[in-house]
C-alpha atoms as a PDB file:
ATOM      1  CA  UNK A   1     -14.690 -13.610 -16.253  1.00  0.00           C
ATOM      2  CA  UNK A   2     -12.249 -16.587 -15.792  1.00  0.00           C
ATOM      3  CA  UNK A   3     -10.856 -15.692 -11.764  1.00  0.00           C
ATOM      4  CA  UNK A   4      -7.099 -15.759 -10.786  1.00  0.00           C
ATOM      5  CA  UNK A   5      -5.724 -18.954  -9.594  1.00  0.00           C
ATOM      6  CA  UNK A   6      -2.783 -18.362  -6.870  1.00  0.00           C
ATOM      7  CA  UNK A   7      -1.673 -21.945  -5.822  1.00  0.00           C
ATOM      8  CA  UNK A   8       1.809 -22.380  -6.965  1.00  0.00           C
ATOM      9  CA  UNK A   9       2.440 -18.604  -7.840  1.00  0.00           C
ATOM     10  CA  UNK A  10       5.018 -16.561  -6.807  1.00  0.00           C
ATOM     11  CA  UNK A  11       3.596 -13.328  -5.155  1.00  0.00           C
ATOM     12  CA  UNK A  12       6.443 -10.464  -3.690  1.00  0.00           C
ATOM     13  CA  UNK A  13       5.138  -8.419  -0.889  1.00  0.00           C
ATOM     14  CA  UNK A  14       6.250  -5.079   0.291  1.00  0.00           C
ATOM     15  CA  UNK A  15       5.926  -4.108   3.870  1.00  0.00           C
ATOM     16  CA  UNK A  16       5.656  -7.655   4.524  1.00  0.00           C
ATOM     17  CA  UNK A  17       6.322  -7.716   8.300  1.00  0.00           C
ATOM     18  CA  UNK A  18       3.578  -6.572  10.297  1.00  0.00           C
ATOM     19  CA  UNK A  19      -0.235  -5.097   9.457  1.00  0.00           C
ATOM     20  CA  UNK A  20      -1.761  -5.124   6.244  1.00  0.00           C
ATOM     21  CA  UNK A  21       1.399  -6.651   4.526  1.00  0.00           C
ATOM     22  CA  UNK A  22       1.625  -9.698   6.814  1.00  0.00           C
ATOM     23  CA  UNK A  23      -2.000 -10.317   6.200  1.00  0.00           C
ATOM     24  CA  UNK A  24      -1.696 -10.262   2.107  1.00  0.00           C
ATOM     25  CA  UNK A  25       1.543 -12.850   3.311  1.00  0.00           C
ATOM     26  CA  UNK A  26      -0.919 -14.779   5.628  1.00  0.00           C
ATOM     27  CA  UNK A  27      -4.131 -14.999   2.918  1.00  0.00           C
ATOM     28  CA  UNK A  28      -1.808 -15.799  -0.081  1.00  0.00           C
ATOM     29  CA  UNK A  29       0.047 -18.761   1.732  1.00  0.00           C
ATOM     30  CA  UNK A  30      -3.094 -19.888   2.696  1.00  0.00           C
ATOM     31  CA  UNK A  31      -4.311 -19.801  -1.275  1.00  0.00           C
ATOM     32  CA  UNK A  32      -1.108 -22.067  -2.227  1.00  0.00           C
ATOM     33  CA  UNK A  33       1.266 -19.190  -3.514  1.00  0.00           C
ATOM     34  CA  UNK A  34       4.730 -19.093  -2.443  1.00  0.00           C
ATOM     35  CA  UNK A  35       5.624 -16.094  -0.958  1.00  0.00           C
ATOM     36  CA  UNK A  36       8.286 -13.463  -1.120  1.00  0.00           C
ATOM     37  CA  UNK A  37       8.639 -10.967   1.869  1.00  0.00           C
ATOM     38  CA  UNK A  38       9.936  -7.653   1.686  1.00  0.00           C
ATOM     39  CA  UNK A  39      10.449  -5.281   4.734  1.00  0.00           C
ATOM     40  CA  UNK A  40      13.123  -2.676   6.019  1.00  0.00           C
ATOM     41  CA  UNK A  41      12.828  -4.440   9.507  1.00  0.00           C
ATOM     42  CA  UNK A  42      14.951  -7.984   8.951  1.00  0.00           C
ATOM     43  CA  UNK A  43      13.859  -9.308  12.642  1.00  0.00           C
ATOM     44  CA  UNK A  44      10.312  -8.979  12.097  1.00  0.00           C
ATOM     45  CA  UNK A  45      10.740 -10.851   8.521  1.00  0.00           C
ATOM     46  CA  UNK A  46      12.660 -13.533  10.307  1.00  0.00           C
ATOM     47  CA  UNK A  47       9.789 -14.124  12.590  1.00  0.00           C
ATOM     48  CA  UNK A  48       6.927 -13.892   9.403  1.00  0.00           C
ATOM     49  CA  UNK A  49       8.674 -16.415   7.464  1.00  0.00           C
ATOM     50  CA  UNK A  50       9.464 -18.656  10.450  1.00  0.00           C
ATOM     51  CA  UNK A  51       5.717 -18.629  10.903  1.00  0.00           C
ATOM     52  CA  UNK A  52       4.875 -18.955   7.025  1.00  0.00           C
ATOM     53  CA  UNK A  53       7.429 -21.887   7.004  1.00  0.00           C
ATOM     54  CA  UNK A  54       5.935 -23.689   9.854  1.00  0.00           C
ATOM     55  CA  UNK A  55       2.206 -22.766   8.481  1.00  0.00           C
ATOM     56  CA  UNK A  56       3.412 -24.977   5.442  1.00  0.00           C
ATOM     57  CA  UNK A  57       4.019 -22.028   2.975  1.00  0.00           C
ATOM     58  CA  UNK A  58       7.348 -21.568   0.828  1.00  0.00           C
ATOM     59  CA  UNK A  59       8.324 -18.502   2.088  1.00  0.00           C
ATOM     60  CA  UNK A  60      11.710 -16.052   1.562  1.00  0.00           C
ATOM     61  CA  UNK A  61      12.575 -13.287   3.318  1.00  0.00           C
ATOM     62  CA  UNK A  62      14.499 -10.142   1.665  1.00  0.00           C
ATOM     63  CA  UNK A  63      15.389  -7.828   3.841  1.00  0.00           C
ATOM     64  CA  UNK A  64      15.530  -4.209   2.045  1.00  0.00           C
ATOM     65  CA  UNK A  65      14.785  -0.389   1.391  1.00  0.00           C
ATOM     66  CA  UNK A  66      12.483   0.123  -1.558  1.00  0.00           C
ATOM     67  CA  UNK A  67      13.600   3.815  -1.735  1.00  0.00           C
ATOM     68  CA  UNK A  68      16.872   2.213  -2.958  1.00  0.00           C
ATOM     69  CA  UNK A  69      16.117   1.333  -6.672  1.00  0.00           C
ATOM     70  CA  UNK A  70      19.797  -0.914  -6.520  1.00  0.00           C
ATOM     71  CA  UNK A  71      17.875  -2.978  -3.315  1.00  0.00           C
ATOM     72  CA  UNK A  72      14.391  -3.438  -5.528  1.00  0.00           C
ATOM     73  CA  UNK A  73      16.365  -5.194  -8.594  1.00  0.00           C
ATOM     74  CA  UNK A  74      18.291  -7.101  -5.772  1.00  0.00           C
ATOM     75  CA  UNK A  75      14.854  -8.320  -4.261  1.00  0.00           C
ATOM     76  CA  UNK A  76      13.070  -9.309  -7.445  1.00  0.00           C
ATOM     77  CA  UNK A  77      16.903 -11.669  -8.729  1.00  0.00           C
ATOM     78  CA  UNK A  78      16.808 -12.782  -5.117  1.00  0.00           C
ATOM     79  CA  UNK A  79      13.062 -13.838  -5.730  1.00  0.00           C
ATOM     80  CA  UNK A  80      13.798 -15.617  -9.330  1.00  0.00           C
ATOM     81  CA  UNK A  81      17.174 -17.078  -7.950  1.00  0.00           C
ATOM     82  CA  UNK A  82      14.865 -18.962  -4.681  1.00  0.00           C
ATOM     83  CA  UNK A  83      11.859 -19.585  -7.050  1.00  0.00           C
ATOM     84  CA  UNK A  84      12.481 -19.619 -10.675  1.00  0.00           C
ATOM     85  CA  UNK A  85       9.723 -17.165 -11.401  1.00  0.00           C
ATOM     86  CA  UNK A  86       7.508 -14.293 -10.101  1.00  0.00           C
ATOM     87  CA  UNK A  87       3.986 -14.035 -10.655  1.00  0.00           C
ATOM     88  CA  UNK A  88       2.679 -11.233  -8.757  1.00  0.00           C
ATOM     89  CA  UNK A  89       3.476  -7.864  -6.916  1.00  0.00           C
ATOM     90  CA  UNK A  90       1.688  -6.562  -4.029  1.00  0.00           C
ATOM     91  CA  UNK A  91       3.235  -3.006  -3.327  1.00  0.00           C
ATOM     92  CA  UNK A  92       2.069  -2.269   0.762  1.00  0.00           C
ATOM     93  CA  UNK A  93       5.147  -0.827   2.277  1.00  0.00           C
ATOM     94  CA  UNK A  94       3.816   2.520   2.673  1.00  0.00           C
ATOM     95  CA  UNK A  95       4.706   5.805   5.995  1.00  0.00           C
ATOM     96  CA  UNK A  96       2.587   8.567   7.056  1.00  0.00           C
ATOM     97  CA  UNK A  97       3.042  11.971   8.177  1.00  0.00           C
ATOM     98  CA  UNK A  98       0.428  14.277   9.517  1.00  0.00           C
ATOM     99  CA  UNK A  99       0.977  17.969   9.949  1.00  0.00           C
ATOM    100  CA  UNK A 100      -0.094  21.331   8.099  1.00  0.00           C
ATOM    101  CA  UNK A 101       1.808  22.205   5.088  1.00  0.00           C
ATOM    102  CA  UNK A 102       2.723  25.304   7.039  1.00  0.00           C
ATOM    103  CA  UNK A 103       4.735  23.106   9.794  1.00  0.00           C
ATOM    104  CA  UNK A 104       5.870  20.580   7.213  1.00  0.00           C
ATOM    105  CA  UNK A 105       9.732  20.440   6.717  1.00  0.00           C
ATOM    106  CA  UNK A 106      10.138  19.418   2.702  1.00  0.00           C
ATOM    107  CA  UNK A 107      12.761  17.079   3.571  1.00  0.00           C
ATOM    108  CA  UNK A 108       9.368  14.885   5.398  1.00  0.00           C
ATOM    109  CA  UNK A 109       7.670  15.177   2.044  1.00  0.00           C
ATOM    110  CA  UNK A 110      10.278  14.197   0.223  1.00  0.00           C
ATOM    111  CA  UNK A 111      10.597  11.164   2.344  1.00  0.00           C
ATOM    112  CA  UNK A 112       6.937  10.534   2.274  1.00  0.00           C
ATOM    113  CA  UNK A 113       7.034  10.519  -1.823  1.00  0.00           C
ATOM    114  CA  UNK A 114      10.324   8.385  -1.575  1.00  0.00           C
ATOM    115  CA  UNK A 115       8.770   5.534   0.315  1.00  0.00           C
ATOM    116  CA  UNK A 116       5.167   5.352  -0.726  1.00  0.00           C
ATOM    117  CA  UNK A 117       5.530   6.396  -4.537  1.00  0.00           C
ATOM    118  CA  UNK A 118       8.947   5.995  -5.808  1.00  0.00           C
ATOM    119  CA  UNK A 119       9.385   2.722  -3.750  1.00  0.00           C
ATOM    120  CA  UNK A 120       6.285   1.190  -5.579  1.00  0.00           C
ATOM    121  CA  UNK A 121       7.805   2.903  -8.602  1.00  0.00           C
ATOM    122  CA  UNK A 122      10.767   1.195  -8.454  1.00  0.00           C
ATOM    123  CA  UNK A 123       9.765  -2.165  -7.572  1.00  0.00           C
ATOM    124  CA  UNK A 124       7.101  -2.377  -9.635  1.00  0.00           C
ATOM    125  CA  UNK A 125       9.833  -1.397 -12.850  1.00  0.00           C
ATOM    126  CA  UNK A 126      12.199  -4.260 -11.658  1.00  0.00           C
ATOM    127  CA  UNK A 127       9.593  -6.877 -11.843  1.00  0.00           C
ATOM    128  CA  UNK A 128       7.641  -5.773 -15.039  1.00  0.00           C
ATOM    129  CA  UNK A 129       9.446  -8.157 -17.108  1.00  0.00           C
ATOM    130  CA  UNK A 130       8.883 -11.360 -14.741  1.00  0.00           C
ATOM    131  CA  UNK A 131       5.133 -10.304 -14.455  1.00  0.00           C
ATOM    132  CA  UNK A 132       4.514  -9.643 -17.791  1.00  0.00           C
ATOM    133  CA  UNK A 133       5.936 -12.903 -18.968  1.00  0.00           C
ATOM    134  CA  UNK A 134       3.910 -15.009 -16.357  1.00  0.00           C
ATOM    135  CA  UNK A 135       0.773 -12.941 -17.554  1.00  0.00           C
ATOM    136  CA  UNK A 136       0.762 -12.080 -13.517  1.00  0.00           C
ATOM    137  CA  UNK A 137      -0.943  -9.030 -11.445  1.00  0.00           C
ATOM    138  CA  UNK A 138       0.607  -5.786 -10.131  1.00  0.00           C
ATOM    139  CA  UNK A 139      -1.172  -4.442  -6.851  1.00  0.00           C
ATOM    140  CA  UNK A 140      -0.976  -1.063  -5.193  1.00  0.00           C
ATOM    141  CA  UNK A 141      -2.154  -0.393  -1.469  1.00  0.00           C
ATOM    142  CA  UNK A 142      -3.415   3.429  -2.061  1.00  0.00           C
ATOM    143  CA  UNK A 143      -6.104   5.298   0.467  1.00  0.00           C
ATOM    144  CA  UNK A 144      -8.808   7.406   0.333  1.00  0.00           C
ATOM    145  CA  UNK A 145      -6.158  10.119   0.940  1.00  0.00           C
ATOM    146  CA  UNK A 146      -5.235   9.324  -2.964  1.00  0.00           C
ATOM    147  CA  UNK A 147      -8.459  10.565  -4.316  1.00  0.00           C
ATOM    148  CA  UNK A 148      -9.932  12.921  -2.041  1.00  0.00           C
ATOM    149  CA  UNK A 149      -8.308  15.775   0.137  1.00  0.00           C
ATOM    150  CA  UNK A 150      -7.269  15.107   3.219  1.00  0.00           C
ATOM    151  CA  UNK A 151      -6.678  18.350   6.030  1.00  0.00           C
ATOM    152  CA  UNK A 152      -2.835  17.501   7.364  1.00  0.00           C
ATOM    153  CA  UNK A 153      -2.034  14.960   4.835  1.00  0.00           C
ATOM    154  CA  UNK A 154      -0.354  17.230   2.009  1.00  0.00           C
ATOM    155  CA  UNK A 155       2.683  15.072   1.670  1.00  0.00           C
ATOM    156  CA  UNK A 156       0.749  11.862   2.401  1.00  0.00           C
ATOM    157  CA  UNK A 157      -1.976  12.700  -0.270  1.00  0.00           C
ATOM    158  CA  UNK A 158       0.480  13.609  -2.792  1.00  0.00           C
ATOM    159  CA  UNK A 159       2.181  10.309  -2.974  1.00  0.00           C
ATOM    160  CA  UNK A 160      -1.112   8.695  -3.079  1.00  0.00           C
ATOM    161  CA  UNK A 161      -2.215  10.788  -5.968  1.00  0.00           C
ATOM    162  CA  UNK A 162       0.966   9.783  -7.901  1.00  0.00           C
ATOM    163  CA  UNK A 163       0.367   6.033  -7.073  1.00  0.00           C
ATOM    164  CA  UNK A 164      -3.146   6.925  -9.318  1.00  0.00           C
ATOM    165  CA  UNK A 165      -1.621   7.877 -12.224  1.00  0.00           C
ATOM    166  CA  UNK A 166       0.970   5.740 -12.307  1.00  0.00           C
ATOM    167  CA  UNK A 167      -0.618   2.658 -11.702  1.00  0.00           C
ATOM    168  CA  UNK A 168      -3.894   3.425 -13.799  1.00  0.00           C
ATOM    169  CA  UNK A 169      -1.196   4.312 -16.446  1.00  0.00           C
ATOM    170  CA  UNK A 170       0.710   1.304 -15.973  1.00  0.00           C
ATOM    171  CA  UNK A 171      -2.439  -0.369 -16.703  1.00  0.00           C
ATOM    172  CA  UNK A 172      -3.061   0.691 -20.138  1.00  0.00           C
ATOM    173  CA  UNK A 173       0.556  -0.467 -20.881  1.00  0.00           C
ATOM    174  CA  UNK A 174       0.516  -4.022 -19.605  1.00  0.00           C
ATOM    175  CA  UNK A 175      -3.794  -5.360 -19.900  1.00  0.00           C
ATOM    176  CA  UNK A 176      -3.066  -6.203 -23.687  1.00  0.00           C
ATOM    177  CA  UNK A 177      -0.524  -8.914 -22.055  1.00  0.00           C
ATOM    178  CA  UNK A 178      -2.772 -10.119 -19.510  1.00  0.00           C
ATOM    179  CA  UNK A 179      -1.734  -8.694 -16.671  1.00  0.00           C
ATOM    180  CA  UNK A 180      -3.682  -7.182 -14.068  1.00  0.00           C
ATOM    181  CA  UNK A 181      -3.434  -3.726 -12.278  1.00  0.00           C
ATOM    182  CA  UNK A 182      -5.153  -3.085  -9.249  1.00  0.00           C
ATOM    183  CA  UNK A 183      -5.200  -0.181  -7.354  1.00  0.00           C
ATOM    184  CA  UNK A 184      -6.663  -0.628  -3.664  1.00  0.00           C
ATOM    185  CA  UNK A 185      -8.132   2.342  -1.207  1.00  0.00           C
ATOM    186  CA  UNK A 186      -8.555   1.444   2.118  1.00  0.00           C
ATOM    187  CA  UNK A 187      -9.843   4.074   4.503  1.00  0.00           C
ATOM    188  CA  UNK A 188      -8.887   3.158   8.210  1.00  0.00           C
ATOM    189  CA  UNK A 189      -7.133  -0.109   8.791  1.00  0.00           C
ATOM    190  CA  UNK A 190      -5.685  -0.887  12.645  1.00  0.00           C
ATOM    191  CA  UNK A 191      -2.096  -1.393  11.576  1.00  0.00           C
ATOM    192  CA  UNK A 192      -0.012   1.118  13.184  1.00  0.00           C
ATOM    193  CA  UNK A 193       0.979   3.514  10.671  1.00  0.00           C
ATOM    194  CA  UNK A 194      -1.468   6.309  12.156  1.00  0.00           C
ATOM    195  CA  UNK A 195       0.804   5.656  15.337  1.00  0.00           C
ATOM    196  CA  UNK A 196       3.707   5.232  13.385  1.00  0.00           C
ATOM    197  CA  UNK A 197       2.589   8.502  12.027  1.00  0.00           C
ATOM    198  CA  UNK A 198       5.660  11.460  11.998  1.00  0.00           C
ATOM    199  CA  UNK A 199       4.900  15.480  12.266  1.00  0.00           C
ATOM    200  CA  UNK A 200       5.918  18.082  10.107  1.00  0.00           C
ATOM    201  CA  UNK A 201       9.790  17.708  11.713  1.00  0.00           C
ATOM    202  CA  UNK A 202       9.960  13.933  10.765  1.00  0.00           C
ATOM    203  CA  UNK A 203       9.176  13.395  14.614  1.00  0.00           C
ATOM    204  CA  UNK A 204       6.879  10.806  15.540  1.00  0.00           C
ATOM    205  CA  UNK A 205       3.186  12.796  16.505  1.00  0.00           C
ATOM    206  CA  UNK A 206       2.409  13.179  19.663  1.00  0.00           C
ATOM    207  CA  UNK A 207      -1.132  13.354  19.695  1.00  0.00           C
ATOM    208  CA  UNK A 208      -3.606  10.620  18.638  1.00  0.00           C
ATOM    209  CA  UNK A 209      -5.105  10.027  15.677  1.00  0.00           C
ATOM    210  CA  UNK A 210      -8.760  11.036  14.323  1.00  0.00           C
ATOM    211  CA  UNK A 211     -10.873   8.160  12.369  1.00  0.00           C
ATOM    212  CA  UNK A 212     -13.712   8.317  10.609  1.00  0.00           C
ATOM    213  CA  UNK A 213     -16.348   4.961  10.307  1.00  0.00           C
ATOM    214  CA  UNK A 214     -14.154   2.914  12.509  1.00  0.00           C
ATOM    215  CA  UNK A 215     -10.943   0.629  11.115  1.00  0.00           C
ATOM    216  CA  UNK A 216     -10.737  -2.843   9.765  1.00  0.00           C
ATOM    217  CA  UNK A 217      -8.766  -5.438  10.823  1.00  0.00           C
ATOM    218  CA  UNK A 218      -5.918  -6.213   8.125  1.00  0.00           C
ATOM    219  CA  UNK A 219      -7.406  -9.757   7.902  1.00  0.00           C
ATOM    220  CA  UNK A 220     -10.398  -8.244   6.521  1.00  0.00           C
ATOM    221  CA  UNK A 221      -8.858  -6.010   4.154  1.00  0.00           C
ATOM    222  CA  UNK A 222      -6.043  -8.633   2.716  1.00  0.00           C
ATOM    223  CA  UNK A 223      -9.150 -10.982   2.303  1.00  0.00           C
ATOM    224  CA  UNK A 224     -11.047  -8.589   0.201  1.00  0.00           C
ATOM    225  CA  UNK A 225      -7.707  -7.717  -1.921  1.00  0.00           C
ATOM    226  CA  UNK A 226      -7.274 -11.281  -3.000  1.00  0.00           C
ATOM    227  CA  UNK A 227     -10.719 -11.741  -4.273  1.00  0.00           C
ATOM    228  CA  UNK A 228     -10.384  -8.451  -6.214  1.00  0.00           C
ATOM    229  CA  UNK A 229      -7.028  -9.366  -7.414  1.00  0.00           C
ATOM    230  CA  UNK A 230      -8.645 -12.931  -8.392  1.00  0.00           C
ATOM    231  CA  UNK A 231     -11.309 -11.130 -10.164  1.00  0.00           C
ATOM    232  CA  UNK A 232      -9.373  -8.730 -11.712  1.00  0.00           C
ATOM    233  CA  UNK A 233     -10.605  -5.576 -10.803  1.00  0.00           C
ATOM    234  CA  UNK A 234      -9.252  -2.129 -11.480  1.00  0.00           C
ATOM    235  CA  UNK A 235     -10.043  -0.184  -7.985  1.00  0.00           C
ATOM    236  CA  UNK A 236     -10.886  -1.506  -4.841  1.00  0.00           C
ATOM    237  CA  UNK A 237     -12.648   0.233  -2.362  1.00  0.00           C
ATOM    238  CA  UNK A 238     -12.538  -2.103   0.483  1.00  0.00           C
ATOM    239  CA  UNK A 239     -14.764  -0.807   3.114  1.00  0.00           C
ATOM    240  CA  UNK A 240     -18.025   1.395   3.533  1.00  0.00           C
ATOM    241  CA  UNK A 241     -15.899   4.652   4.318  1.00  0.00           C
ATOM    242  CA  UNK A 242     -13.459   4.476   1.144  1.00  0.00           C
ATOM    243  CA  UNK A 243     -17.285   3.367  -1.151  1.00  0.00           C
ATOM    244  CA  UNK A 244     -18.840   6.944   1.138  1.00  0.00           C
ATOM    245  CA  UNK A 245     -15.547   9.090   0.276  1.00  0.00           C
ATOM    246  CA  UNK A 246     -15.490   7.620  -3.323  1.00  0.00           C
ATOM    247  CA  UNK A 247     -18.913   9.032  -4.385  1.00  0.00           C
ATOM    248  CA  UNK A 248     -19.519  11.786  -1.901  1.00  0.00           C
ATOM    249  CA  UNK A 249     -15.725  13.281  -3.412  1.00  0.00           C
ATOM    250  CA  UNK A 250     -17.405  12.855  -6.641  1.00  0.00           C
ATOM    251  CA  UNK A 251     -20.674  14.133  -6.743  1.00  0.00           C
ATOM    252  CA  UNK A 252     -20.508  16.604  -4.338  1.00  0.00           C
ATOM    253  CA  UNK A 253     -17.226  17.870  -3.473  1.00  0.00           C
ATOM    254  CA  UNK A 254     -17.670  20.686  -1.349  1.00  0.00           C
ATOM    255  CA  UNK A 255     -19.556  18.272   0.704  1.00  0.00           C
ATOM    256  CA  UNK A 256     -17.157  16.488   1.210  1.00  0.00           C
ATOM    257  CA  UNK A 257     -14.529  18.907   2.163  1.00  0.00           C
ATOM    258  CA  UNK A 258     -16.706  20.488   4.837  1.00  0.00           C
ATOM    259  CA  UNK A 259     -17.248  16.542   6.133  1.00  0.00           C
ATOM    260  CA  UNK A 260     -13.449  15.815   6.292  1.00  0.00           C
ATOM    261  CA  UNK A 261     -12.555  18.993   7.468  1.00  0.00           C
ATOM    262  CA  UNK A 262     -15.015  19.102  10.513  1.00  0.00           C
ATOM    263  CA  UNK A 263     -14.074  15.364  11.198  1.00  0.00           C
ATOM    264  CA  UNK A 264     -10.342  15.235  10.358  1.00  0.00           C
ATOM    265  CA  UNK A 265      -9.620  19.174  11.056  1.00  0.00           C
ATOM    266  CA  UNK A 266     -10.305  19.093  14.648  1.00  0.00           C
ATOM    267  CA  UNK A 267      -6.377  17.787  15.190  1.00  0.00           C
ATOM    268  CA  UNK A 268      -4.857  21.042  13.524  1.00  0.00           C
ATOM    269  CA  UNK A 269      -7.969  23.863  14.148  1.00  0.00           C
ATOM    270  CA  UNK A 270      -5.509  25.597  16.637  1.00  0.00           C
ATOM    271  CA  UNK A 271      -2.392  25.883  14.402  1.00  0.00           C
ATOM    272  CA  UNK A 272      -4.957  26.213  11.212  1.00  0.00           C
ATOM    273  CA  UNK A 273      -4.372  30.500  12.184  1.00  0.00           C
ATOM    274  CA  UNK A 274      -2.180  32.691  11.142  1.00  0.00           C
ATOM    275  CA  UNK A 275       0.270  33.455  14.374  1.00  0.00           C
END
């Protein structure tokens, strides 16, 4: 299998400003591709291309809200305006919410599914064209959570799921034209969306955070996503908790569940009762 070259390419990143996202910005620079930012947070940009720029990258900086499909056809013409071309597609902008379906206002689902599926949805529709012409690669940052049940995740799950079928979907559209689909499914990764976490009100939670098998650094996570993306692999399961989940979910499910739920569960056992 001939491996993805990346110096020279044009590579648009979602949730570009901090965590994961300025890692993938960090590891492609370094690789020679010229990179396109994307993030809701236009100071934090400012400050990730100032530091791409000085780095020696070619870096630009869109400022935008994926959930706005008007703002993703905006960010791919202001990519091909700056660069003549787009190559590849790393959808990472992602939120969480943790709470009980029970607790869950729908309005925090909806906003859950807005951000982490139709977002990618979008984004990934206004730069088909450009990526299919360059023969390029569409990524999609997914989690464990999008394969495998996850106690207090309902909303988070659920756009995770969707991210599955659209993007394994996508790939039987689009591998005839030589472009590549991965789908990646990190378990724990210290970025701060667990903190940035909101509750069932769209509050931001309160209490911490359970982890299973520790978290990654987002160095060592963007790292393994460019050699898979080289590759061109379908799924990536990036660390020994997402490979355990994967096969565990798989061949014995019930396992599983009574794993997560005694691990994971703990945070809602006492609002997991009937009043």
């Amino acid at each position: 299998m001939t491996s993805r070259e990346f110096k020279g390419k044009v590579v648009l990143i979602t949730g570009a400003a901090g965590g994961l996202g300025a890692a993938l910005c960090r590891t492609y620079a370094a690789a020679g591709a010229r990179i396109a930012a994307l993030d809701f947070d236009a100071r934090k940009l400012d400050a990730l291309v100032s530091e791409l720029r000085a780095g020696g990258a070619e870096a630009l900086g869109i400022p935008g809200d994926i959930t706005e499909s008007s703002a993703c056809v905006s960010a791919v013409a202001a990519t091909l305006a700056h660069f003549g071309a787009l190559d590849g597609l790393i959808n990472n902008a992602g939120i969480s919410a943790r709470s009980l379906l029970q607790d869950t206002d729908p309005a925090v689902i909806r906003r859950v599914m807005e951000v982490n599926f139709f977002g990618a949805a979008n984004l990934t529709r206004a730069a088909l064209g450009s990526i299919v012409a360059r023969r390029g690669f569409v990524v999609a940052i997914s989690s464990v959570a999008g394969f495998a049940p996850l106690t207090g995740r309902t909303g988070y799950a659920a756009s995770k799921h969707a991210l599955h079928g659209f993007f394994d979907s996508l790939r039987s559209e689009v591998e005839g034209a030589g472009v590549g689909v991965t789908v990646v499914c990190p378990s724990f990764i210290r970025t701060g969306i667990g903190a940035a976490a909101t509750d069932g009100s769209g509050a931001p939670v309160s209490g911490p955070r359970i982890t299973t098998g520790g978290e990654s650094s987002p160095e060592e996570i963007a790292g393994r996503i460019f050699s898979a993306v080289a590759e061109g692999r379908a799924l990536l399961l990036p660390d020994s908790t997402s490979r355990m989940a994967w096969w565990l979910s798989r061949l014995a499910p019930g396992l599983y569940a009574r794993i997560m739920k005694r691990r994971v569960g703990g945070e809602f056992a006492s609002r997991s009762r009937p009043a």
